[in-house]
C-alpha atoms as a PDB file:
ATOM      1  CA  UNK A   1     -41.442  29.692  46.799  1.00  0.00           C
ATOM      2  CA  UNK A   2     -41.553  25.796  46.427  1.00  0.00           C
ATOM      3  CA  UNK A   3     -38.920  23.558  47.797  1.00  0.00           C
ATOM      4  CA  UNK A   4     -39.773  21.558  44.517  1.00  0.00           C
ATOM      5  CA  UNK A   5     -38.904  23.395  41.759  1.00  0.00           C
ATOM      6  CA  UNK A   6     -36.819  23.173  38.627  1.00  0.00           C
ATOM      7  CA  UNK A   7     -33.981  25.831  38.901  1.00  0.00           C
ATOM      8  CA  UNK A   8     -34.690  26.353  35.476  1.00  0.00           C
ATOM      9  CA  UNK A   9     -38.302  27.409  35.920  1.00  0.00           C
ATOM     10  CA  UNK A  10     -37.577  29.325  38.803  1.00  0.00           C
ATOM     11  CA  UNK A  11     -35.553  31.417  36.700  1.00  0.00           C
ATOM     12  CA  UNK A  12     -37.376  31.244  33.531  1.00  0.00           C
ATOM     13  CA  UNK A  13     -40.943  31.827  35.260  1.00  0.00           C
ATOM     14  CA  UNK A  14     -40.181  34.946  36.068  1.00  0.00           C
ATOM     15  CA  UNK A  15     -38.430  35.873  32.501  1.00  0.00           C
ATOM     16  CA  UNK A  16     -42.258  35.282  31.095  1.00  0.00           C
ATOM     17  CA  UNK A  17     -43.560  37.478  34.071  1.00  0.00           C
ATOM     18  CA  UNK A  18     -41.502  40.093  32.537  1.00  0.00           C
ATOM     19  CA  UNK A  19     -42.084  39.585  28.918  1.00  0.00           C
ATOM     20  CA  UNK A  20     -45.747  39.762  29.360  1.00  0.00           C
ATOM     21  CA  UNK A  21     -45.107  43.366  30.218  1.00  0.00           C
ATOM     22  CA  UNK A  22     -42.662  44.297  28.154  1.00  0.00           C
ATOM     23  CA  UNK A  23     -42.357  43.972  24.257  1.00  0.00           C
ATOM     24  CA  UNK A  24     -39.050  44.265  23.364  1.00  0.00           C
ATOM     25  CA  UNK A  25     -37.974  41.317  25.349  1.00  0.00           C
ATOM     26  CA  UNK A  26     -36.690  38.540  22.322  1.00  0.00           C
ATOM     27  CA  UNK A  27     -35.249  34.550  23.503  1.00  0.00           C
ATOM     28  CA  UNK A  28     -32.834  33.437  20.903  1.00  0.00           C
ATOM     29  CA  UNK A  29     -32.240  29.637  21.387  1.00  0.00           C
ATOM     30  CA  UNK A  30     -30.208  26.645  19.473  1.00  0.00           C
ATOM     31  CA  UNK A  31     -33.151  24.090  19.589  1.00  0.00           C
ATOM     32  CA  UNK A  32     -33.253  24.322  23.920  1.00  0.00           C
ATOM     33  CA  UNK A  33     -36.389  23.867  25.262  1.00  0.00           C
ATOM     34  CA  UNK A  34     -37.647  23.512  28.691  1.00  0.00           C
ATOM     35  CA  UNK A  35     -41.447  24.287  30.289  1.00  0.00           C
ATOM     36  CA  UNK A  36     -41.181  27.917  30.749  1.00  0.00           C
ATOM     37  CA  UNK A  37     -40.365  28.503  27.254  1.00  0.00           C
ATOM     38  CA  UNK A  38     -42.642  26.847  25.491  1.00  0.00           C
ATOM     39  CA  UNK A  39     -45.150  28.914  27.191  1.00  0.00           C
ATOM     40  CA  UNK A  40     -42.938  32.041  25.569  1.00  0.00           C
ATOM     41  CA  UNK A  41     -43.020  30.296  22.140  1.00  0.00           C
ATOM     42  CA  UNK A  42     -46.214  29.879  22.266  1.00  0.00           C
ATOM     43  CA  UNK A  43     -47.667  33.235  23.383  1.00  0.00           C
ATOM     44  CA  UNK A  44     -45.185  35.497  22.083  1.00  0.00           C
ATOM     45  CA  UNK A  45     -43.982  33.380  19.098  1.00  0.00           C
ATOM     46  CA  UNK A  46     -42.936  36.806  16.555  1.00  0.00           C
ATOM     47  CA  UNK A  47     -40.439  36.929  20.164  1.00  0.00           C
ATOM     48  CA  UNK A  48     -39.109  33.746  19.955  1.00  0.00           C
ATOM     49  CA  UNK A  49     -36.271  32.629  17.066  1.00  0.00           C
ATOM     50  CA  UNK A  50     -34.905  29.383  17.423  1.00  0.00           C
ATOM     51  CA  UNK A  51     -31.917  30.071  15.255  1.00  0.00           C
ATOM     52  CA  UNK A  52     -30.806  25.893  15.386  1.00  0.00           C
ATOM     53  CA  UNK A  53     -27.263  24.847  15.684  1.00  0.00           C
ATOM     54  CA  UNK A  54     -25.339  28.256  14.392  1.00  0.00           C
ATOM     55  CA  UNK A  55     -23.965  29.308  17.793  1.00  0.00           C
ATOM     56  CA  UNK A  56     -22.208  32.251  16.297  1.00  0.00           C
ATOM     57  CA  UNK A  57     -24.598  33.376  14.441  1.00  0.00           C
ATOM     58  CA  UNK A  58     -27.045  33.348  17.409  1.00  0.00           C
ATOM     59  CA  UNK A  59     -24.598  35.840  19.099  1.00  0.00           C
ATOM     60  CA  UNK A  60     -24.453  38.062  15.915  1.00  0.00           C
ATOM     61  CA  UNK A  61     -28.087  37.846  15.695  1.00  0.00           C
ATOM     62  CA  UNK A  62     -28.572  38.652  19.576  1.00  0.00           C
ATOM     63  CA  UNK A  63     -25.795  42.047  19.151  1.00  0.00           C
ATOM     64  CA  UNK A  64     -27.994  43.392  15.926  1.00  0.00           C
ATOM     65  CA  UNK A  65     -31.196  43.110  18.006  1.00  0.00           C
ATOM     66  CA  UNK A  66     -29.987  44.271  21.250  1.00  0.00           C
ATOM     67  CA  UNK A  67     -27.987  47.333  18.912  1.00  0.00           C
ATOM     68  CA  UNK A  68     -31.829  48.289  17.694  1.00  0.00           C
ATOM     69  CA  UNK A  69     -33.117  48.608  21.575  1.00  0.00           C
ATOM     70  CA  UNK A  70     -34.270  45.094  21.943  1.00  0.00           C
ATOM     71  CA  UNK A  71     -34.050  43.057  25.460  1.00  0.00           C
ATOM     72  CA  UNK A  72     -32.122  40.118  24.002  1.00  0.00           C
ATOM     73  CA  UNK A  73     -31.366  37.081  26.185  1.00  0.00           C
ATOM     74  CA  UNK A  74     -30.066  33.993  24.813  1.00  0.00           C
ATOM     75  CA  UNK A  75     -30.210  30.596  25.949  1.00  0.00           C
ATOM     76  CA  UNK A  76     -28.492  27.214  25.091  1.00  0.00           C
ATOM     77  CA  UNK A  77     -25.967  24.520  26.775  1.00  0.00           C
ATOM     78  CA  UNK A  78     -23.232  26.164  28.543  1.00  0.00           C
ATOM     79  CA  UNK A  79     -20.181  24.943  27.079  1.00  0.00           C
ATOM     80  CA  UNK A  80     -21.370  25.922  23.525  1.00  0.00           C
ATOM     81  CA  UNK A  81     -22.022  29.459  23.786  1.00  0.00           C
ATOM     82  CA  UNK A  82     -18.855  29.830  25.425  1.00  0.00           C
ATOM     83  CA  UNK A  83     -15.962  28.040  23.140  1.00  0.00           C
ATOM     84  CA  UNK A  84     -17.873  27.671  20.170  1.00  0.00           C
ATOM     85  CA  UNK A  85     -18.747  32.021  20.500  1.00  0.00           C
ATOM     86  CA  UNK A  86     -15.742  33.310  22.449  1.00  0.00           C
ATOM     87  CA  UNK A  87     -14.862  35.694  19.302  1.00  0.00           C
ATOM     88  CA  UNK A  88     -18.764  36.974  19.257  1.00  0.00           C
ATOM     89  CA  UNK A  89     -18.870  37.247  22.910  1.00  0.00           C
ATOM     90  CA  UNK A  90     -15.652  39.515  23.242  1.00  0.00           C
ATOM     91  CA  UNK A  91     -16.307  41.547  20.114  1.00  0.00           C
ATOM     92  CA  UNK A  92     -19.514  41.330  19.088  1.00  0.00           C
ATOM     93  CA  UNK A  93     -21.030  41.679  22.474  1.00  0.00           C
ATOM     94  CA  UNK A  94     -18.716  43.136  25.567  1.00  0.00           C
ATOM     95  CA  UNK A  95     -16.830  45.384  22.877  1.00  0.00           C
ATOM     96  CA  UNK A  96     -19.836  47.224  22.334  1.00  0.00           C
ATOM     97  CA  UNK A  97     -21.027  46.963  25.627  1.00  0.00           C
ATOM     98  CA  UNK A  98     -24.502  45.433  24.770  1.00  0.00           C
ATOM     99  CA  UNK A  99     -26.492  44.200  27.865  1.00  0.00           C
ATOM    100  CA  UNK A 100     -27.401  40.868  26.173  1.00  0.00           C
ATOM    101  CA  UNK A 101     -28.271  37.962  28.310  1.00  0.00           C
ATOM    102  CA  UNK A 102     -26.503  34.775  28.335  1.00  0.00           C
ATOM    103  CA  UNK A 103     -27.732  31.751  29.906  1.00  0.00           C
ATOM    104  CA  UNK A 104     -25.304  28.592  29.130  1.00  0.00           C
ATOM    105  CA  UNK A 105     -27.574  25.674  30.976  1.00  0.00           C
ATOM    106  CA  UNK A 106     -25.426  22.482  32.901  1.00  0.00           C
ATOM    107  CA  UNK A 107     -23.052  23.519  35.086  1.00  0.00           C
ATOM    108  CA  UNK A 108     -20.313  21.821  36.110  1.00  0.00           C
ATOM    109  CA  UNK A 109     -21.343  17.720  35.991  1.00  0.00           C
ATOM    110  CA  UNK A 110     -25.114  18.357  34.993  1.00  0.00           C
ATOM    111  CA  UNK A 111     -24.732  16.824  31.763  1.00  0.00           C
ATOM    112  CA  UNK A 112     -22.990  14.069  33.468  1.00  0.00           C
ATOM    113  CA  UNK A 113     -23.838  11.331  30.783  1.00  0.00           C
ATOM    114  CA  UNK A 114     -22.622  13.565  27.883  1.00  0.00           C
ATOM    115  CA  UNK A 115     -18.867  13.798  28.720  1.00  0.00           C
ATOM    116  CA  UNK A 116     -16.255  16.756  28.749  1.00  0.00           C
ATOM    117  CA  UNK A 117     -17.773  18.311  25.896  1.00  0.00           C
ATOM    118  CA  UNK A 118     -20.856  19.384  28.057  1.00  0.00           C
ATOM    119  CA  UNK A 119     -18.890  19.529  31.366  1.00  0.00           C
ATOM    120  CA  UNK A 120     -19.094  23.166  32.516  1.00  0.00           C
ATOM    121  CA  UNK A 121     -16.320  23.024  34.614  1.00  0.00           C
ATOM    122  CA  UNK A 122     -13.355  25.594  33.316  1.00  0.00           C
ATOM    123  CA  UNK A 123     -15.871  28.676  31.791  1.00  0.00           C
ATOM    124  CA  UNK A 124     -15.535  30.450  34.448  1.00  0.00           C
ATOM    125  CA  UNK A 125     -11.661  31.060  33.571  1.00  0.00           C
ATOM    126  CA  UNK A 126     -12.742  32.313  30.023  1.00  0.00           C
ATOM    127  CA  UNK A 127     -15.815  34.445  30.785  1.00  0.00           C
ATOM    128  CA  UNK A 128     -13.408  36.537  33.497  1.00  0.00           C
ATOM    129  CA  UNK A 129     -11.295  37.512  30.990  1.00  0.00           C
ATOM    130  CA  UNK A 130     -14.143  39.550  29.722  1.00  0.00           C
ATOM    131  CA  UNK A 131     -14.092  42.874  31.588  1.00  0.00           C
ATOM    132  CA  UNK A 132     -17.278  43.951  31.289  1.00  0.00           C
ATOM    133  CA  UNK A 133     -19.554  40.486  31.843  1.00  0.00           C
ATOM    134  CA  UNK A 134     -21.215  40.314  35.032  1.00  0.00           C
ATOM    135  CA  UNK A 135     -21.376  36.083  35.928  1.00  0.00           C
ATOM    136  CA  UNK A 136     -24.157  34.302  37.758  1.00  0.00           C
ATOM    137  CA  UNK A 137     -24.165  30.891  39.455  1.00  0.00           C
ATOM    138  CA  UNK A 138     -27.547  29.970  41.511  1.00  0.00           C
ATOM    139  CA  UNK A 139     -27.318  27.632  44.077  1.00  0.00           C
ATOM    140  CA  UNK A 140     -31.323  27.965  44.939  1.00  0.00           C
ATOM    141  CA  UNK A 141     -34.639  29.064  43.638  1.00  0.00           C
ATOM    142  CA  UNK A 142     -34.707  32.133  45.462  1.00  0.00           C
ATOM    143  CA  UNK A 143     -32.032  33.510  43.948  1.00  0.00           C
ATOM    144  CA  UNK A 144     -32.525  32.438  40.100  1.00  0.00           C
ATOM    145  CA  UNK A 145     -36.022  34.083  40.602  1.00  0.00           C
ATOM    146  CA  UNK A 146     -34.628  37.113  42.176  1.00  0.00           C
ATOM    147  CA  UNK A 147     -32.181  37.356  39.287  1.00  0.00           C
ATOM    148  CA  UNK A 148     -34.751  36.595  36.372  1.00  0.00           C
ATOM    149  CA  UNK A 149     -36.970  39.178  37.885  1.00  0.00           C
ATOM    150  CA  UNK A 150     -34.157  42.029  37.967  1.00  0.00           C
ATOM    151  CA  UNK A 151     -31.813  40.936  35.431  1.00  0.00           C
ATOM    152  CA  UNK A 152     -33.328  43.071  32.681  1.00  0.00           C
ATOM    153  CA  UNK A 153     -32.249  46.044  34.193  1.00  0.00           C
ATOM    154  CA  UNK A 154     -28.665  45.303  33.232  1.00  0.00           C
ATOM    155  CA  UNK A 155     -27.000  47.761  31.730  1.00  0.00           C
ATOM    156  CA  UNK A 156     -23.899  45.271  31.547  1.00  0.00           C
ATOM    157  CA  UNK A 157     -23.849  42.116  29.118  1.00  0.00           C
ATOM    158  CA  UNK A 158     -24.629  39.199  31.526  1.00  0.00           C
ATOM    159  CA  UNK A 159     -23.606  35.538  31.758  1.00  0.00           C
ATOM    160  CA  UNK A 160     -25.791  33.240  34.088  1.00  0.00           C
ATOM    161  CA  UNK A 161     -25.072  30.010  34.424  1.00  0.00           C
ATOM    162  CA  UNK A 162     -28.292  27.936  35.519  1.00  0.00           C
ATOM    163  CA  UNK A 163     -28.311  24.838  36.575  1.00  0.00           C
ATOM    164  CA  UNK A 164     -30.955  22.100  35.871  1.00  0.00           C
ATOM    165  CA  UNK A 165     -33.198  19.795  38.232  1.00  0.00           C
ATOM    166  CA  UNK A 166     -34.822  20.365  41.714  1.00  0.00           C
ATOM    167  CA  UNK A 167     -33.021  23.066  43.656  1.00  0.00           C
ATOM    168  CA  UNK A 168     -34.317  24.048  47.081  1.00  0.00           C
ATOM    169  CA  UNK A 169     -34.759  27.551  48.737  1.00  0.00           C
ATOM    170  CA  UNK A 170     -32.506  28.315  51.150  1.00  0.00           C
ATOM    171  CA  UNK A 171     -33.447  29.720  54.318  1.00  0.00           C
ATOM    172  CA  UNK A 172     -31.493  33.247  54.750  1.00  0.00           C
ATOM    173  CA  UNK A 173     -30.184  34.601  57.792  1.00  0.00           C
ATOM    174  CA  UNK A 174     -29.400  37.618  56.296  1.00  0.00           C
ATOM    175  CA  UNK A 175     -29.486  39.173  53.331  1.00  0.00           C
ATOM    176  CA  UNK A 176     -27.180  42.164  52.557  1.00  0.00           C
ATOM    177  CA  UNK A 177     -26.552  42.065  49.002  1.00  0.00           C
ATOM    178  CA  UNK A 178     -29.399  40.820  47.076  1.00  0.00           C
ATOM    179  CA  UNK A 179     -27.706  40.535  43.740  1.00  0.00           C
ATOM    180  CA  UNK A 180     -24.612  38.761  45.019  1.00  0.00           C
ATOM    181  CA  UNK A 181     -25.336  36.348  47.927  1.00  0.00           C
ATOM    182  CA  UNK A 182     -27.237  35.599  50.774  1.00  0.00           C
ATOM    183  CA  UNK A 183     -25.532  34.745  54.204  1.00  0.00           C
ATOM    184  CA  UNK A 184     -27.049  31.396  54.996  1.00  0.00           C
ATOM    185  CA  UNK A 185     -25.833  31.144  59.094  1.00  0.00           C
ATOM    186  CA  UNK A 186     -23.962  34.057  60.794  1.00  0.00           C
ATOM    187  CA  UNK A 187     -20.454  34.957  59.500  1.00  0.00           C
ATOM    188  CA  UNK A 188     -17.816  33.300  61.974  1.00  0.00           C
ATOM    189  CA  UNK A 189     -14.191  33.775  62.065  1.00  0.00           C
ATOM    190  CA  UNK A 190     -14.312  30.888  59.556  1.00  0.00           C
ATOM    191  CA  UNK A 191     -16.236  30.838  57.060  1.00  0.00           C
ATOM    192  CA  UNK A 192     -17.535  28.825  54.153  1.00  0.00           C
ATOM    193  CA  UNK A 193     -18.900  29.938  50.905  1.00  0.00           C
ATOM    194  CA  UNK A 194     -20.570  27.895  48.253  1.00  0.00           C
ATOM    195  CA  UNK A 195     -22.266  28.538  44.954  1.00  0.00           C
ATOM    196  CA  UNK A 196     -24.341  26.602  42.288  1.00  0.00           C
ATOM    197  CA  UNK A 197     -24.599  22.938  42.729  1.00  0.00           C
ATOM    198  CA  UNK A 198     -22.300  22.481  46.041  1.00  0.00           C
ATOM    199  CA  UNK A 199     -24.862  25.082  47.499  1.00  0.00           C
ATOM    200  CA  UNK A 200     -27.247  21.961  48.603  1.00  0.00           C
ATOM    201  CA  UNK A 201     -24.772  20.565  50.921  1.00  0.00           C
ATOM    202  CA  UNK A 202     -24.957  24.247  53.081  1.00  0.00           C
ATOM    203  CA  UNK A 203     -26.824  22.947  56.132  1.00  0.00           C
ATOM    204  CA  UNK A 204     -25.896  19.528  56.361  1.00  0.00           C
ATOM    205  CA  UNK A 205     -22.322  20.955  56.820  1.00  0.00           C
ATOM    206  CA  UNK A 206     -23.305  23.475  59.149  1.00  0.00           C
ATOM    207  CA  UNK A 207     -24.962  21.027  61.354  1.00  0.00           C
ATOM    208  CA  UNK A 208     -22.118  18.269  61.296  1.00  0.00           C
ATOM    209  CA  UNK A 209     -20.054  20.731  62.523  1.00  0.00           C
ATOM    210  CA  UNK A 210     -22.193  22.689  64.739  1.00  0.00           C
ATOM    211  CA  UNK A 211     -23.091  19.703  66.692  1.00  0.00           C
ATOM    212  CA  UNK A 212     -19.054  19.367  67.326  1.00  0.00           C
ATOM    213  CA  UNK A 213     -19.446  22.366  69.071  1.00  0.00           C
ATOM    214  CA  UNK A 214     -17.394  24.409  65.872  1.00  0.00           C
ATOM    215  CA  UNK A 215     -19.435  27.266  64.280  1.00  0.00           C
ATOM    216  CA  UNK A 216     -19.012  27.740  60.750  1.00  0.00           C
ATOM    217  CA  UNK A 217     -20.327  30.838  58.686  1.00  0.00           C
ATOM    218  CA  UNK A 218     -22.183  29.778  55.903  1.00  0.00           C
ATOM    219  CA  UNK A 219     -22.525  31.921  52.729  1.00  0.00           C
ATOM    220  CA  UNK A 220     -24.380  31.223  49.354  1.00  0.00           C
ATOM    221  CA  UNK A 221     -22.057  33.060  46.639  1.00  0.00           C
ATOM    222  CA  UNK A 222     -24.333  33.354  43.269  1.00  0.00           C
ATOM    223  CA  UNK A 223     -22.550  36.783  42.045  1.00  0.00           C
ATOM    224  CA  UNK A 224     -19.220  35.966  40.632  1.00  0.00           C
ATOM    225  CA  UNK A 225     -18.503  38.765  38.879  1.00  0.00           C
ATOM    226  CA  UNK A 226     -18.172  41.083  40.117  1.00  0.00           C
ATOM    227  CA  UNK A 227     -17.467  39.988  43.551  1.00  0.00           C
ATOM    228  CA  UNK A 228     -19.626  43.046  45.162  1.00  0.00           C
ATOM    229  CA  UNK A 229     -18.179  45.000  47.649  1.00  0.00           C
ATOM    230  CA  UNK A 230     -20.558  44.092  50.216  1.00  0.00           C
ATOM    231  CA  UNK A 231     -18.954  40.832  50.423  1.00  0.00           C
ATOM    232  CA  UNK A 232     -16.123  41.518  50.531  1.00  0.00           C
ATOM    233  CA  UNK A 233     -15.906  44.133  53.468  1.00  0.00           C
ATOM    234  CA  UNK A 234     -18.989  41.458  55.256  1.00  0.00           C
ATOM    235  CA  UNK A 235     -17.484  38.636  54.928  1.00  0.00           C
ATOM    236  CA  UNK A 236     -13.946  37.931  53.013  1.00  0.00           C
ATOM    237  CA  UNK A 237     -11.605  40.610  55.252  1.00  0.00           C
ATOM    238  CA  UNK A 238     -13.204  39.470  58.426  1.00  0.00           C
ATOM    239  CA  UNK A 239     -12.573  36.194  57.832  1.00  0.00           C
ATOM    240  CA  UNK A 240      -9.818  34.590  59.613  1.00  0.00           C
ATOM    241  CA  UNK A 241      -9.951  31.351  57.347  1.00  0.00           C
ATOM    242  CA  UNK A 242     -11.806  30.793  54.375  1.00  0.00           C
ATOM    243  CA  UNK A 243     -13.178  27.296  52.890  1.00  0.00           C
ATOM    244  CA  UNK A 244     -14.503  27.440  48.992  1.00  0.00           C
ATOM    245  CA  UNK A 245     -17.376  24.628  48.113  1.00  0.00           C
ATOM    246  CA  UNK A 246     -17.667  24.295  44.155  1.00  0.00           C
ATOM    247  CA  UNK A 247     -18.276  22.128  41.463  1.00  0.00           C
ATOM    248  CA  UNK A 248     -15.934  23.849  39.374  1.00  0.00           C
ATOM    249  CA  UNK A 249     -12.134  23.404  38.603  1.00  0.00           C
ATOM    250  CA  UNK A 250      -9.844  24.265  41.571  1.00  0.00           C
ATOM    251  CA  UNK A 251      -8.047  26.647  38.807  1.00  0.00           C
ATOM    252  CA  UNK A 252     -10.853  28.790  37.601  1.00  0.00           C
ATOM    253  CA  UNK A 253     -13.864  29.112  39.947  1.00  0.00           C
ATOM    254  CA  UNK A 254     -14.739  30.810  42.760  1.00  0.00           C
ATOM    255  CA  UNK A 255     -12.106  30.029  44.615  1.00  0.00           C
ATOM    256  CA  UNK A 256      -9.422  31.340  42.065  1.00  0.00           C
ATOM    257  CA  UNK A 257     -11.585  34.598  42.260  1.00  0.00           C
ATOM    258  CA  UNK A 258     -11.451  34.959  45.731  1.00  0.00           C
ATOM    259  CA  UNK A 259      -7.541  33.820  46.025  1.00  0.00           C
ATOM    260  CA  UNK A 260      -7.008  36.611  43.275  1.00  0.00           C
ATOM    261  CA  UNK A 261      -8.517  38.950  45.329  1.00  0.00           C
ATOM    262  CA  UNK A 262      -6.505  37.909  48.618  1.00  0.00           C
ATOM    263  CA  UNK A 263      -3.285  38.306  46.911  1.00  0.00           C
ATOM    264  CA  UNK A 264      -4.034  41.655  45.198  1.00  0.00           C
ATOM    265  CA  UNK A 265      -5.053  42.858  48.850  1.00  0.00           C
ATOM    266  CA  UNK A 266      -1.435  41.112  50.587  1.00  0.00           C
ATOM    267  CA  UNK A 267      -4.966  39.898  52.880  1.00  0.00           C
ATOM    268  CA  UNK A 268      -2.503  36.849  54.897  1.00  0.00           C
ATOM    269  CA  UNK A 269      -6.082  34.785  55.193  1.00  0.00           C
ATOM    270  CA  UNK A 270      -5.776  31.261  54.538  1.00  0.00           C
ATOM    271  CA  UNK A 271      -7.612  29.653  51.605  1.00  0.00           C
ATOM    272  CA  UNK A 272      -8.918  25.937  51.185  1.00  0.00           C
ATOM    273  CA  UNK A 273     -10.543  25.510  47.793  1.00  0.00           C
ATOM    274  CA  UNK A 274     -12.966  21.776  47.334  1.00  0.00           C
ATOM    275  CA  UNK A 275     -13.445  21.874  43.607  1.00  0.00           C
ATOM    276  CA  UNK A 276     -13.087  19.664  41.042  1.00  0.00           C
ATOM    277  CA  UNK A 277      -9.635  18.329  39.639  1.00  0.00           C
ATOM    278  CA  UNK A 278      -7.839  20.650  36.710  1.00  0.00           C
ATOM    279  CA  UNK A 279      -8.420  17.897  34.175  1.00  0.00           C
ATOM    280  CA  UNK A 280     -10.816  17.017  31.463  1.00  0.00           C
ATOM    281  CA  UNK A 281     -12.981  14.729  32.885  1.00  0.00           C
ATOM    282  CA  UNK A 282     -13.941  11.533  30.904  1.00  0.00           C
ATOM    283  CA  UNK A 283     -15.577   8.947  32.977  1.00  0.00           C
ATOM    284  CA  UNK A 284     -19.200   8.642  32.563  1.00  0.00           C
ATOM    285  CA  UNK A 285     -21.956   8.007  35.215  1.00  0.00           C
ATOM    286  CA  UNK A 286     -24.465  10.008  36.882  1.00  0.00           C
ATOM    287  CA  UNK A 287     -23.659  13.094  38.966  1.00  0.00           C
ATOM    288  CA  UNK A 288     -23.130  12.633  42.320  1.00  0.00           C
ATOM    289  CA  UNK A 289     -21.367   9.380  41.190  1.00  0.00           C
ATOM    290  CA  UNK A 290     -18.475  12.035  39.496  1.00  0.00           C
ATOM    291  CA  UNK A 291     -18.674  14.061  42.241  1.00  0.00           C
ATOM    292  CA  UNK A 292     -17.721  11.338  44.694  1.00  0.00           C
ATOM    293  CA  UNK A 293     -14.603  10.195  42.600  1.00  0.00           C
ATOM    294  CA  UNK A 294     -13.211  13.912  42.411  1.00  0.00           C
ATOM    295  CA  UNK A 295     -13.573  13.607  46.542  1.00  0.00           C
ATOM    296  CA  UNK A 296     -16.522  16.072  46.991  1.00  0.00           C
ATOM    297  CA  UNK A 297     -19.058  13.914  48.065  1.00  0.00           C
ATOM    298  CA  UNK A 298     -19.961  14.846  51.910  1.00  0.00           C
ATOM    299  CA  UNK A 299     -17.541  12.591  53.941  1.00  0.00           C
ATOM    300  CA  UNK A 300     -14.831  13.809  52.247  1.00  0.00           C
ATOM    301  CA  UNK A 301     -15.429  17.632  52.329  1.00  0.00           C
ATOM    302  CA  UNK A 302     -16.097  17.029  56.016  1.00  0.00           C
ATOM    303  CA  UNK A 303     -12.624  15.326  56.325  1.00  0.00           C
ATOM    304  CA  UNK A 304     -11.153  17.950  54.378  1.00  0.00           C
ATOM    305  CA  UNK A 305     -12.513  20.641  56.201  1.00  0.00           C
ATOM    306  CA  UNK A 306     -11.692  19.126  59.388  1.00  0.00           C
ATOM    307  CA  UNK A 307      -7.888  18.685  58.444  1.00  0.00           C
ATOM    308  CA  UNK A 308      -8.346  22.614  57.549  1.00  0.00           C
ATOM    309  CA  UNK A 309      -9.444  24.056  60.526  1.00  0.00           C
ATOM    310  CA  UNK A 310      -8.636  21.305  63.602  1.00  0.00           C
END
């Protein structure tokens, strides 16, 4: 796998891969577009409706196909499919239990330019609610292609959020759980665990710290939901502290997952969650330019990580 890759294609590469062998696989969009599918459009076009801006219609349209057998997955801008279809979602789709697709492109600050109504940075709160939705976030290649080559074989609705832009592929030290995360250095009795975006910054944290003589666990987190079982018991209980890395509000991310989790288990592990502010966020710039002014840019999560565990 590349180093140079759009996260999207990664993902979407393999979606073709699986629609050339398989005919009930339909893409439902709202006027999205990237590489991979116009190579769908144009090969499998009777596979392919572009339904235009009718959000909730596109979910009705996705639970009557996937009700007749078909392999539905649907694809548009995050933020959209989630408060504009919240009604469909619940009813339409987890109510019945239909193992439609979602994939809600720009995550947290991707559409950085385009203001809070694009932000993806509270949807994780709302698609929790949702018992039976399984959530993605990818943090590198590797893992949306793993995903987009398995994800099929669902038999739970789905939500993946993809990122877009050049993603690399992480180097694993382990990998127990292949749908849930990869362990990116040996677990320690602290350890950190990052997903999407925030996933980048894995190694040059590990080695800032690791050349002060402090090791640090390091664990790429792209299942959210359900948090597998396999993490937990490898890496969450054994953990003596615990530091969350995510573009995502401090309130509803990974880190409210996992601090769910430690408080339904009376687990006494401390928990230090770098996120983004509980606010609607309405400067403009690009994104690492928001990311600094919310204090995640990489002196600051090193200073904030030091004050955690020193």
């Amino acid at each position: 796998m590349s180093n140079n890759i759009d996260i999207r294609d990664a993902f979407f590469d393999e979606i073709y891969e699986c629609a050339v062998n398989d005919k009930d696989i339909v893409i439902i969009t709202n006027d999205m577009d990237i590489f991979s599918l116009k190579k769908f459009k144009k090969n499998f076009p009777e596979r392919f409706i572009n339904v235009g801006v009718a959000e909730q219609n596109m979910v009705n349209l996705a639970a009557g196909l996937a009700s007749c057998g078909k392999k539905v997955l649907v694809y548009g801008i995050l933020p959209f499919l989630i408060y504009r279809c919240f009604e469909q979602l619940k009813f339409n789709i987890c109510s019945m239990n239909l193992p439609v697709i979602f994939v809600g492109v720009g995550t947290g600050l991707g559409f950085s330019f385009d203001g809070p109504t694009h932000h993806g940075i509270h949807d994780i709160g709302s698609l929790t609610t949702l018992p039976e939705l399984d959530i993605y976030n990818f943090g590198d290649v590797g893992s949306a292609a793993q995903i987009g080559k398995t994800i099929f074989d669902n038999k739970n609705p789905s939500f993946i959020r993809l990122d877009k832009g050049d993603f690399p592929a992480l180097d694993n030290f382990e990998n127990i759980n292949r749908g849930s995360f990869n362990i990116i250095k040996p677990i320690k009795e602290i350890n950190i665990l990052l997903t999407g975006y925030m996933t980048k910054q894995c190694y040059e944290i590990y080695n800032y710290f690791s050349n002060m003589g402090i090791e640090l666990g390091i664990v790429d987190v792209y299942g959210l939901k359900p948090i597998s079982e396999d993490l937990r018991k490898s890496v969450i209980y054994p953990s003596k502290k615990l530091i969350v890395i995510e573009e995502n509000s401090i309130t509803c991310g990974l880190g409210s997952i996992l601090s769910n989790i430690l408080a339904i288990k009376g687990l006494n592990i401390p928990l230090k969650i770098l996120g983004l502010s509980n606010k609607q966020i309405f400067d403009y710039g690009d994104r690492d330019w928001l990311i600094a002014k919310e204090k995640l840019a990489m002196s600051d999560i090193i200073e904030r990580i030091q004050e955690f565990i020193i």
